[in-house]
C-alpha atoms as a PDB file:
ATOM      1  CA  UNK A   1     -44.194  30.205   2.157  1.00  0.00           C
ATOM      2  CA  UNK A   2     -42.891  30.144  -1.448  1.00  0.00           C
ATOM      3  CA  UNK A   3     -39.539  29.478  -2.647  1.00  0.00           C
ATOM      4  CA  UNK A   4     -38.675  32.735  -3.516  1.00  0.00           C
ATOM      5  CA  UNK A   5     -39.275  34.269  -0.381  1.00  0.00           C
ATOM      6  CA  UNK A   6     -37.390  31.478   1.805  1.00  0.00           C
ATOM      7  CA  UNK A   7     -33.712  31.090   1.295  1.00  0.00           C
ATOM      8  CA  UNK A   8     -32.125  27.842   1.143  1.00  0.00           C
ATOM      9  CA  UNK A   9     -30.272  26.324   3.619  1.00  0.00           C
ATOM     10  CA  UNK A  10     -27.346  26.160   1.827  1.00  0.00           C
ATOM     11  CA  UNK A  11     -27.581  29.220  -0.459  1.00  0.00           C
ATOM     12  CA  UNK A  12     -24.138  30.686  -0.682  1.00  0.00           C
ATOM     13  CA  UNK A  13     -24.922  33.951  -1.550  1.00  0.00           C
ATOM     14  CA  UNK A  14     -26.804  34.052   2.056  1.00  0.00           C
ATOM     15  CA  UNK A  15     -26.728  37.463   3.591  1.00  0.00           C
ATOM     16  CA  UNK A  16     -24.908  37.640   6.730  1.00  0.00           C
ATOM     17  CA  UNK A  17     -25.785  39.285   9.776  1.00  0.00           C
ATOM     18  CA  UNK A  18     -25.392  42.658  11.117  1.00  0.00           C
ATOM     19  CA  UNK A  19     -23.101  40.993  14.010  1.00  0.00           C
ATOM     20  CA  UNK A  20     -21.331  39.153  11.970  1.00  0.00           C
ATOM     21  CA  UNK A  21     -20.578  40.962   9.247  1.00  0.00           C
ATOM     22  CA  UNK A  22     -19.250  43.604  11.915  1.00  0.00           C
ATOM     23  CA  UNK A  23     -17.052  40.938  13.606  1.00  0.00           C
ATOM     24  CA  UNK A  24     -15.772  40.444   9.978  1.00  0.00           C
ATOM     25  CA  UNK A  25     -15.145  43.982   9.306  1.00  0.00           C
ATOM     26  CA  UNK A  26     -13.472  44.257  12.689  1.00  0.00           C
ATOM     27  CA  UNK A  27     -11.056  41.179  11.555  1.00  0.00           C
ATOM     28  CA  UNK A  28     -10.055  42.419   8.441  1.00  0.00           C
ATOM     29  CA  UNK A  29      -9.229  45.832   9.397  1.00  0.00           C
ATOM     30  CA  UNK A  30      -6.995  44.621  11.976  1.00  0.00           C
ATOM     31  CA  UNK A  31      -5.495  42.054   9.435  1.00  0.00           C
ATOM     32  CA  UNK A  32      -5.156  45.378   7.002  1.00  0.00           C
ATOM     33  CA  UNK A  33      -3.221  47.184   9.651  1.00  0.00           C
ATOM     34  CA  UNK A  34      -0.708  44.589  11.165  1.00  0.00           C
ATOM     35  CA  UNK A  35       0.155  44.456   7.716  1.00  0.00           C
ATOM     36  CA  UNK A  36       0.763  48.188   6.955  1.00  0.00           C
ATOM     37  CA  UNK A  37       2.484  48.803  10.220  1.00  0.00           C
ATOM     38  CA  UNK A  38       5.338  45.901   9.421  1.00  0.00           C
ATOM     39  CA  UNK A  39       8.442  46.840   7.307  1.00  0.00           C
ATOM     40  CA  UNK A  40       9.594  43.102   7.563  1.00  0.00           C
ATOM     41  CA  UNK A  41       7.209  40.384   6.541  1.00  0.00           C
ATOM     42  CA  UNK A  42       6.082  38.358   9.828  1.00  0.00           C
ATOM     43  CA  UNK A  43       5.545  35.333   8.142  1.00  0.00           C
ATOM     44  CA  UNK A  44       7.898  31.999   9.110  1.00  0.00           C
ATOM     45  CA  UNK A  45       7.127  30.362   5.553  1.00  0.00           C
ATOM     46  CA  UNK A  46       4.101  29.796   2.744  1.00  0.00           C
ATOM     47  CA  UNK A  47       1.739  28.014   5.004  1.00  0.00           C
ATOM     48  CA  UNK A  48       1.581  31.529   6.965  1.00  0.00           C
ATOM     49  CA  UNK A  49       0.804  33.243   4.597  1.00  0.00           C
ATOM     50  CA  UNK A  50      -1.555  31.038   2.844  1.00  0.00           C
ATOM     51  CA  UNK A  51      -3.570  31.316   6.223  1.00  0.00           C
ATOM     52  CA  UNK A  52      -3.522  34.800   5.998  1.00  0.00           C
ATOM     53  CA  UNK A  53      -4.831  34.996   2.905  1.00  0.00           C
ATOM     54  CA  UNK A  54      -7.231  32.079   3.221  1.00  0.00           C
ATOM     55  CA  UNK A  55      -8.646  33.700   6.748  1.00  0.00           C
ATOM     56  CA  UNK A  56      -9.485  37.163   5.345  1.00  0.00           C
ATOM     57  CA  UNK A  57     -10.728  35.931   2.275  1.00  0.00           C
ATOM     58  CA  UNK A  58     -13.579  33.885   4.553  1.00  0.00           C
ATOM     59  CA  UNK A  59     -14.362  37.048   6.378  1.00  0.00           C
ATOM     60  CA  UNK A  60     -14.824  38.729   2.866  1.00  0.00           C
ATOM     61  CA  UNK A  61     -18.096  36.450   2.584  1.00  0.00           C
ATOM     62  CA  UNK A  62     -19.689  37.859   5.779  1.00  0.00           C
ATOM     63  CA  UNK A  63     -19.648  41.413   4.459  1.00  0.00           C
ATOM     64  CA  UNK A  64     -21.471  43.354   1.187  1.00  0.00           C
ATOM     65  CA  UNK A  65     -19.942  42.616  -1.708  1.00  0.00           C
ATOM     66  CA  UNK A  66     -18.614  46.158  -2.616  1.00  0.00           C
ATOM     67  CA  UNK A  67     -17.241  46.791   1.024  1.00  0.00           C
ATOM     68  CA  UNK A  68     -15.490  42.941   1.022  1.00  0.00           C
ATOM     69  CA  UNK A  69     -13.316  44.213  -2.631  1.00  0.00           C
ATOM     70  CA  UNK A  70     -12.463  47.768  -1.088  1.00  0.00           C
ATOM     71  CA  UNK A  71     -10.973  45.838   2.413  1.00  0.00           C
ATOM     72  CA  UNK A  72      -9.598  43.229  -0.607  1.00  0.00           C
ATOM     73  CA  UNK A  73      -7.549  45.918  -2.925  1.00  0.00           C
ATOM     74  CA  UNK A  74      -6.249  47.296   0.399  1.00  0.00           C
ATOM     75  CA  UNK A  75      -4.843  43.876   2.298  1.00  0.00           C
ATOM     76  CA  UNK A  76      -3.796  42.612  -1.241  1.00  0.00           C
ATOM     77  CA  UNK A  77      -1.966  45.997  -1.668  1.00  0.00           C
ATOM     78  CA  UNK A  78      -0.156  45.603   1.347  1.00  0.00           C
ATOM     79  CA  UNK A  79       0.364  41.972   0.914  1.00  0.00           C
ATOM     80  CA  UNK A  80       1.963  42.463  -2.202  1.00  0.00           C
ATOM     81  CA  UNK A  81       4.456  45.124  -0.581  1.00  0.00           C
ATOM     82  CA  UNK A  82       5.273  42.681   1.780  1.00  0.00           C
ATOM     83  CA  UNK A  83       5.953  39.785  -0.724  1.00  0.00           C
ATOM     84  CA  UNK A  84       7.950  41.774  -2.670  1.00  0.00           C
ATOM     85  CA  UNK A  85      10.331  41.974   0.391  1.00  0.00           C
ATOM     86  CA  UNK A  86       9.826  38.615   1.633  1.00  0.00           C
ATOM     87  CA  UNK A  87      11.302  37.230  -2.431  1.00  0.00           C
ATOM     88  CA  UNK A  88      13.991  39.404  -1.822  1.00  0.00           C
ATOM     89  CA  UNK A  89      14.778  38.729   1.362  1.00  0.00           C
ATOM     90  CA  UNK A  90      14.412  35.363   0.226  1.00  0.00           C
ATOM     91  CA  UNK A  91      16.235  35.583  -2.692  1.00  0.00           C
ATOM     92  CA  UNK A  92      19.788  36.973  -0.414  1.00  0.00           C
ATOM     93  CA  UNK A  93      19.436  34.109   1.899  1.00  0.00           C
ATOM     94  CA  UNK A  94      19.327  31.823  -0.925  1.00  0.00           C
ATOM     95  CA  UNK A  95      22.623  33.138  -2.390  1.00  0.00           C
ATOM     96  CA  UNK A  96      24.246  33.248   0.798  1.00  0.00           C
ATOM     97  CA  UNK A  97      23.579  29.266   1.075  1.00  0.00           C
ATOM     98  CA  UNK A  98      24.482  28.607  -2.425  1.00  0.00           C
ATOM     99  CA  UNK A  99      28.036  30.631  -1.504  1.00  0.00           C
ATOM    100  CA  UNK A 100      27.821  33.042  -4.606  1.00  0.00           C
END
């Protein structure tokens, strides 16, 4: 068997399979919607959301390429919406500490 027609062991850029990559699909969807159906960011602080992030962008891997940046412009869409509460949100509680 040649090279070119045995993948590495470690190639990255392995293709996943079908279960997988369904499993993946199945996680990130559900990820996508939690997010869409909250008015009020879930999160209790940074490392939350950091996980978030961190866990869907590991599922992107197991999916085509194309398919993994459609399901990544959605839950970044709705991530940002929810940031831009959270900083506000933030933002009030902060002032209310501060006493202004």
């Amino acid at each position: 068997m040649s090279a070119t027609s045995q993948p590495s062991l470690f190639d990255v850029d392995r293709i996943a399979d079908d279960q997988q990559a369904a499993a993946a699909r199945i996680r990130m969807r559900a990820m996508i919607d939690r997010l869409k159906a909250t008015s009020v960011p879930y999160w209790r602080d940074d490392a939350a959301v950091i996980l978030d992030d961190g866990a869907f962008q590991r599922a992107m891997r197991l999916v085509p390429p194309e398919e993994a940046q459609a399901l990544w412009a959605d839950f970044d869409k709705e991530m940002q919406r929810l940031y831009t509460i959270w900083a506000a949100t933030d933002s009030v509680i902060s002032q209310a500490a501060s006493g202004r």
